[in-house]
PDB file of N, CA and C in Angstrom:
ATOM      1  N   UNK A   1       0.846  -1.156   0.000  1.00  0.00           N
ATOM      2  CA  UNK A   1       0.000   0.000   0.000  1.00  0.00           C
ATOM      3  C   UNK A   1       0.902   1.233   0.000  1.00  0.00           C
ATOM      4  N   UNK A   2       0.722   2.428  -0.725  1.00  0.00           N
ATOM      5  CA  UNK A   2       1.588   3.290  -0.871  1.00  0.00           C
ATOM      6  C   UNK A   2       0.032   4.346  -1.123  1.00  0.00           C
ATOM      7  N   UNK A   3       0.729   5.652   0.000  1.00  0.00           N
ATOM      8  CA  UNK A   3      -0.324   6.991  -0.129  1.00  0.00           C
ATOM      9  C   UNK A   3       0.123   7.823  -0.728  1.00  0.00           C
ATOM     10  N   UNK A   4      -0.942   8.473  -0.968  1.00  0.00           N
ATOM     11  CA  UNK A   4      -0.866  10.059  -2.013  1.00  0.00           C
ATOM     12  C   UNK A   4      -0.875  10.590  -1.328  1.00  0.00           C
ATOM     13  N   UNK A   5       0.295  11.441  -1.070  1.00  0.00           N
ATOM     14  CA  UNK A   5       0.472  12.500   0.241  1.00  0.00           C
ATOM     15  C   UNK A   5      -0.262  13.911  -0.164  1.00  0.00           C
ATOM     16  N   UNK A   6      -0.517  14.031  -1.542  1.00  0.00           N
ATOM     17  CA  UNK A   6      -1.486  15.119  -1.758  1.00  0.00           C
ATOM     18  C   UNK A   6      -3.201  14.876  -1.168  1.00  0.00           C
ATOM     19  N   UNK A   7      -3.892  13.722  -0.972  1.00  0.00           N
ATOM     20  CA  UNK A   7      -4.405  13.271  -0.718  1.00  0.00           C
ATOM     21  C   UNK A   7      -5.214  13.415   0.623  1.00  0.00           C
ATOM     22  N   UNK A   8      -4.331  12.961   1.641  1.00  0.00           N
ATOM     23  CA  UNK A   8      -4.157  12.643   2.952  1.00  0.00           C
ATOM     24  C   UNK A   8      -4.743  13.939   3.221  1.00  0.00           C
ATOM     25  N   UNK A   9      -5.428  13.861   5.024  1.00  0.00           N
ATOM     26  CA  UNK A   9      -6.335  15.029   5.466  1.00  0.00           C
ATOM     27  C   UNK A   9      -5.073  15.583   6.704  1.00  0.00           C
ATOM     28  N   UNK A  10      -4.625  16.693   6.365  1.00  0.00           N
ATOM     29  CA  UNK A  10      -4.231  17.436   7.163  1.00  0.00           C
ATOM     30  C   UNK A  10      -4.756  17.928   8.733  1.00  0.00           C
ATOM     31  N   UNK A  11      -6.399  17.846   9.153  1.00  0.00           N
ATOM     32  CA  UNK A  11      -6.973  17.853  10.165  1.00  0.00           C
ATOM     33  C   UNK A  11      -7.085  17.199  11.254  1.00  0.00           C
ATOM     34  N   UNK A  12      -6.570  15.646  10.693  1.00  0.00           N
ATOM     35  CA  UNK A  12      -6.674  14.488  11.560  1.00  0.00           C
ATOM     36  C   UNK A  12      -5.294  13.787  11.494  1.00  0.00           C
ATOM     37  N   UNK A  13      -5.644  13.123  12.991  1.00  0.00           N
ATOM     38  CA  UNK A  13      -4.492  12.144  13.109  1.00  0.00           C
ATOM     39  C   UNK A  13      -4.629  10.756  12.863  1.00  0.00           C
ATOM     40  N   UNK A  14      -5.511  10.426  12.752  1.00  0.00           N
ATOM     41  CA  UNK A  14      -6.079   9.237  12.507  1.00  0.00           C
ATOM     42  C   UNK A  14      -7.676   9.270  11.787  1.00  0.00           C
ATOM     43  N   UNK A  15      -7.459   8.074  10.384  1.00  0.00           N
ATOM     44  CA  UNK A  15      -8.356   8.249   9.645  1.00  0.00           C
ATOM     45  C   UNK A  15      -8.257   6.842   8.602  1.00  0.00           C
ATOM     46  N   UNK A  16      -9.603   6.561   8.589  1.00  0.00           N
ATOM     47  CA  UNK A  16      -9.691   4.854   7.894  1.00  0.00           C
ATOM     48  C   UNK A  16      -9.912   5.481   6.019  1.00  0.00           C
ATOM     49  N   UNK A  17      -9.461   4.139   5.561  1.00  0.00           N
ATOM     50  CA  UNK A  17      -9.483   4.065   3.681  1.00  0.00           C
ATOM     51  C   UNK A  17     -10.745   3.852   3.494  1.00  0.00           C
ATOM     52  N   UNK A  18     -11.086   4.117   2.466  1.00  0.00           N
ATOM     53  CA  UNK A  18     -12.807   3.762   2.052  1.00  0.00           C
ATOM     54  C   UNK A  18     -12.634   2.256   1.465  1.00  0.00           C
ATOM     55  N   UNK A  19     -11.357   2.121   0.537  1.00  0.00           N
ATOM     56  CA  UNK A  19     -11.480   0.639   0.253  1.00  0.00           C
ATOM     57  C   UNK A  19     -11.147  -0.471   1.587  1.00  0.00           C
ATOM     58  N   UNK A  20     -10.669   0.053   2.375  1.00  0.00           N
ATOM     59  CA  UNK A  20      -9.727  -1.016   4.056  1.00  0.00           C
ATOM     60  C   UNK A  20     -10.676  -0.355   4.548  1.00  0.00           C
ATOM     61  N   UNK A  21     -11.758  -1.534   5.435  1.00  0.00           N
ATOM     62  CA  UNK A  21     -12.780  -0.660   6.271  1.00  0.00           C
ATOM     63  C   UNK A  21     -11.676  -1.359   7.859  1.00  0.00           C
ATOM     64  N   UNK A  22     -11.073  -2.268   7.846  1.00  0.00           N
ATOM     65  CA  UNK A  22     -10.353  -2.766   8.979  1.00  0.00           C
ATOM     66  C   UNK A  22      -8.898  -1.690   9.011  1.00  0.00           C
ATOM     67  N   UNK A  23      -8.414  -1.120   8.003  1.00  0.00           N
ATOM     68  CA  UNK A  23      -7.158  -0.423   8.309  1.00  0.00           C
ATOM     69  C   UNK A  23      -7.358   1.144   8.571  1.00  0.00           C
ATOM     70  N   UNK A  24      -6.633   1.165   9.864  1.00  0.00           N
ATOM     71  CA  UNK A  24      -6.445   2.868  10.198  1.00  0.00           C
ATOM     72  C   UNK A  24      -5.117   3.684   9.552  1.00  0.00           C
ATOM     73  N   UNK A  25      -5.159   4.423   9.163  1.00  0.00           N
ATOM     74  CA  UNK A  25      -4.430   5.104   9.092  1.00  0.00           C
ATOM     75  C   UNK A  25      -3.420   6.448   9.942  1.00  0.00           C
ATOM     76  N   UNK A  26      -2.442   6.664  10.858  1.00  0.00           N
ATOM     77  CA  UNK A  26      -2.193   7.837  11.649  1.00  0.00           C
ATOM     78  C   UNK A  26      -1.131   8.004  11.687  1.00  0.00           C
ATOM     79  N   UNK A  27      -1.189   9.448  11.745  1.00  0.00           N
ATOM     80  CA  UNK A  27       0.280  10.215  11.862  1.00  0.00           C
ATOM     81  C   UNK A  27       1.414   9.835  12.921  1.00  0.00           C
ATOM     82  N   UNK A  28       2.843  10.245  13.203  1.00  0.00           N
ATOM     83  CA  UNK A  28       3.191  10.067  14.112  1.00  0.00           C
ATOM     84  C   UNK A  28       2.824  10.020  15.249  1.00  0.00           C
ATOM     85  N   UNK A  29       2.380  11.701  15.328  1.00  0.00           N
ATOM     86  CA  UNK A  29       1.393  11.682  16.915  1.00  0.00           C
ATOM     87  C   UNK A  29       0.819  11.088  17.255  1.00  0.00           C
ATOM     88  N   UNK A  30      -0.059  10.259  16.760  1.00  0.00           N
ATOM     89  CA  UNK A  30      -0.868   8.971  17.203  1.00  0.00           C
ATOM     90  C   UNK A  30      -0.528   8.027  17.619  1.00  0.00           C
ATOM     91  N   UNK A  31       0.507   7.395  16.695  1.00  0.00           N
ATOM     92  CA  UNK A  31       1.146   6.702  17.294  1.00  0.00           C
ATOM     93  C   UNK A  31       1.576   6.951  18.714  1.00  0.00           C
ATOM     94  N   UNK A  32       2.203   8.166  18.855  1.00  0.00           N
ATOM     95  CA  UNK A  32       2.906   7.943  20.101  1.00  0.00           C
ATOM     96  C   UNK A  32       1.884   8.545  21.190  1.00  0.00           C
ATOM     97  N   UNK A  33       1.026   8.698  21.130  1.00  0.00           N
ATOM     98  CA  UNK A  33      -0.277   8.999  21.856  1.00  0.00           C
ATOM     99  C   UNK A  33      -0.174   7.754  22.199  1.00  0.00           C
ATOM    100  N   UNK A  34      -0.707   6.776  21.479  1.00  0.00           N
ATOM    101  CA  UNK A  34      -1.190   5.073  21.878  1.00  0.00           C
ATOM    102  C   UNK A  34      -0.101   4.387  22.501  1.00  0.00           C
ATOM    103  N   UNK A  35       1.498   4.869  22.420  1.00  0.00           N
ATOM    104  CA  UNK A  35       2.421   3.999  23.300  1.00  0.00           C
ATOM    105  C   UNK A  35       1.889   5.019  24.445  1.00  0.00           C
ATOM    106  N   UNK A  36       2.180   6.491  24.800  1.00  0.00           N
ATOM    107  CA  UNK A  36       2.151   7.049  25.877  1.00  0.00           C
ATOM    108  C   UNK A  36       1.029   6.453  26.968  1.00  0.00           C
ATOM    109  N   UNK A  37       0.041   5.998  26.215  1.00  0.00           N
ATOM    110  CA  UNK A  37      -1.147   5.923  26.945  1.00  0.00           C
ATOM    111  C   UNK A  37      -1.024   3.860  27.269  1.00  0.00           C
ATOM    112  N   UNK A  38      -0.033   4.012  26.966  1.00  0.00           N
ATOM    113  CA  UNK A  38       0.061   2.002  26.657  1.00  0.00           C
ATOM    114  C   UNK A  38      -1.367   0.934  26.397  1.00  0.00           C
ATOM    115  N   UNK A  39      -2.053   1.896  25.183  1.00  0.00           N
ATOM    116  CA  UNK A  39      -3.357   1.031  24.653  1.00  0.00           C
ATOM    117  C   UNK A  39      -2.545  -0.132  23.793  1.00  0.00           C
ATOM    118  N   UNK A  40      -2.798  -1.250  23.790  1.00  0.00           N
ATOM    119  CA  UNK A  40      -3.088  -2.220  23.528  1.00  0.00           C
ATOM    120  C   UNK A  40      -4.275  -2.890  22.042  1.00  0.00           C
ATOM    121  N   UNK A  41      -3.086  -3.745  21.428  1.00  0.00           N
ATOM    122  CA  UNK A  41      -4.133  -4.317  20.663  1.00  0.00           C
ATOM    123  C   UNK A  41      -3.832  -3.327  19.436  1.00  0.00           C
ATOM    124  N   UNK A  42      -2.957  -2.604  18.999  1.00  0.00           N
ATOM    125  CA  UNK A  42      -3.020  -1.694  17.899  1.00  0.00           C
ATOM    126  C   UNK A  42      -1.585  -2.065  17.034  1.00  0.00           C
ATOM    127  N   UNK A  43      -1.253  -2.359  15.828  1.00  0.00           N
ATOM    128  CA  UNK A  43       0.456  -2.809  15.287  1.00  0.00           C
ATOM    129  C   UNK A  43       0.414  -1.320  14.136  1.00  0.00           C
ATOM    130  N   UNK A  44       1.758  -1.051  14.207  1.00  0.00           N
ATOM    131  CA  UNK A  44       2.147   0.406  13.503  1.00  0.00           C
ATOM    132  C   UNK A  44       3.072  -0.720  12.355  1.00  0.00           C
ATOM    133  N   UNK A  45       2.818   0.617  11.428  1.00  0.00           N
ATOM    134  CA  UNK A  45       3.437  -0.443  10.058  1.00  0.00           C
ATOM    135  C   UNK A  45       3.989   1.310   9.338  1.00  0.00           C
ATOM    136  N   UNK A  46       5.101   1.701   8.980  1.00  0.00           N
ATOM    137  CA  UNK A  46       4.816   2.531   8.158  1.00  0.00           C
ATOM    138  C   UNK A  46       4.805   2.478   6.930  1.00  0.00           C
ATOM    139  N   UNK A  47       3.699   3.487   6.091  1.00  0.00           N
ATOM    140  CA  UNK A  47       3.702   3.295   4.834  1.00  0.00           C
ATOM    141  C   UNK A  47       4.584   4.439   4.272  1.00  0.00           C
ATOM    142  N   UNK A  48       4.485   3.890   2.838  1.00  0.00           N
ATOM    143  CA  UNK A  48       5.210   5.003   1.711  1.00  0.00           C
ATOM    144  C   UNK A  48       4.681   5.352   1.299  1.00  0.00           C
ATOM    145  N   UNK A  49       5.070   7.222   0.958  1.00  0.00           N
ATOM    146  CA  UNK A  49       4.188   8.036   0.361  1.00  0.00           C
ATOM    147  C   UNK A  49       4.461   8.304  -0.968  1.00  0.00           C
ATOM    148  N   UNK A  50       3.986   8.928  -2.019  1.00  0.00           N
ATOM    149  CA  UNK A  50       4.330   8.940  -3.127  1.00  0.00           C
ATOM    150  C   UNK A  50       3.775  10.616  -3.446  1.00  0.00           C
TER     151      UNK A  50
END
């Protein structure tokens, strides 16, 4: 999977694909929101942008 960084919503940190109703999408901050907060149950993958 590779994103269109023209694309992507500048407003949010986290935000799902219309075709992946199971995949989230989020910025760094999110990520490290979800270690800070040690939620559980979430795997970080990064993608490439194009």
């Amino acid at each position: 999977m590779i994103l269109d960084k023209d694309s992507l919503p500048t407003h949010a940190d986290v935000f799902c694909l219309a075709n992946f109703a199971t995949v989230l999408v989020g910025t760094q901050r999110f990520k490290e929101a979800v270690q800070c907060l040690r939620l559980e149950g979430l795997l970080f993958h990064e993608l490439p942008l194009r």
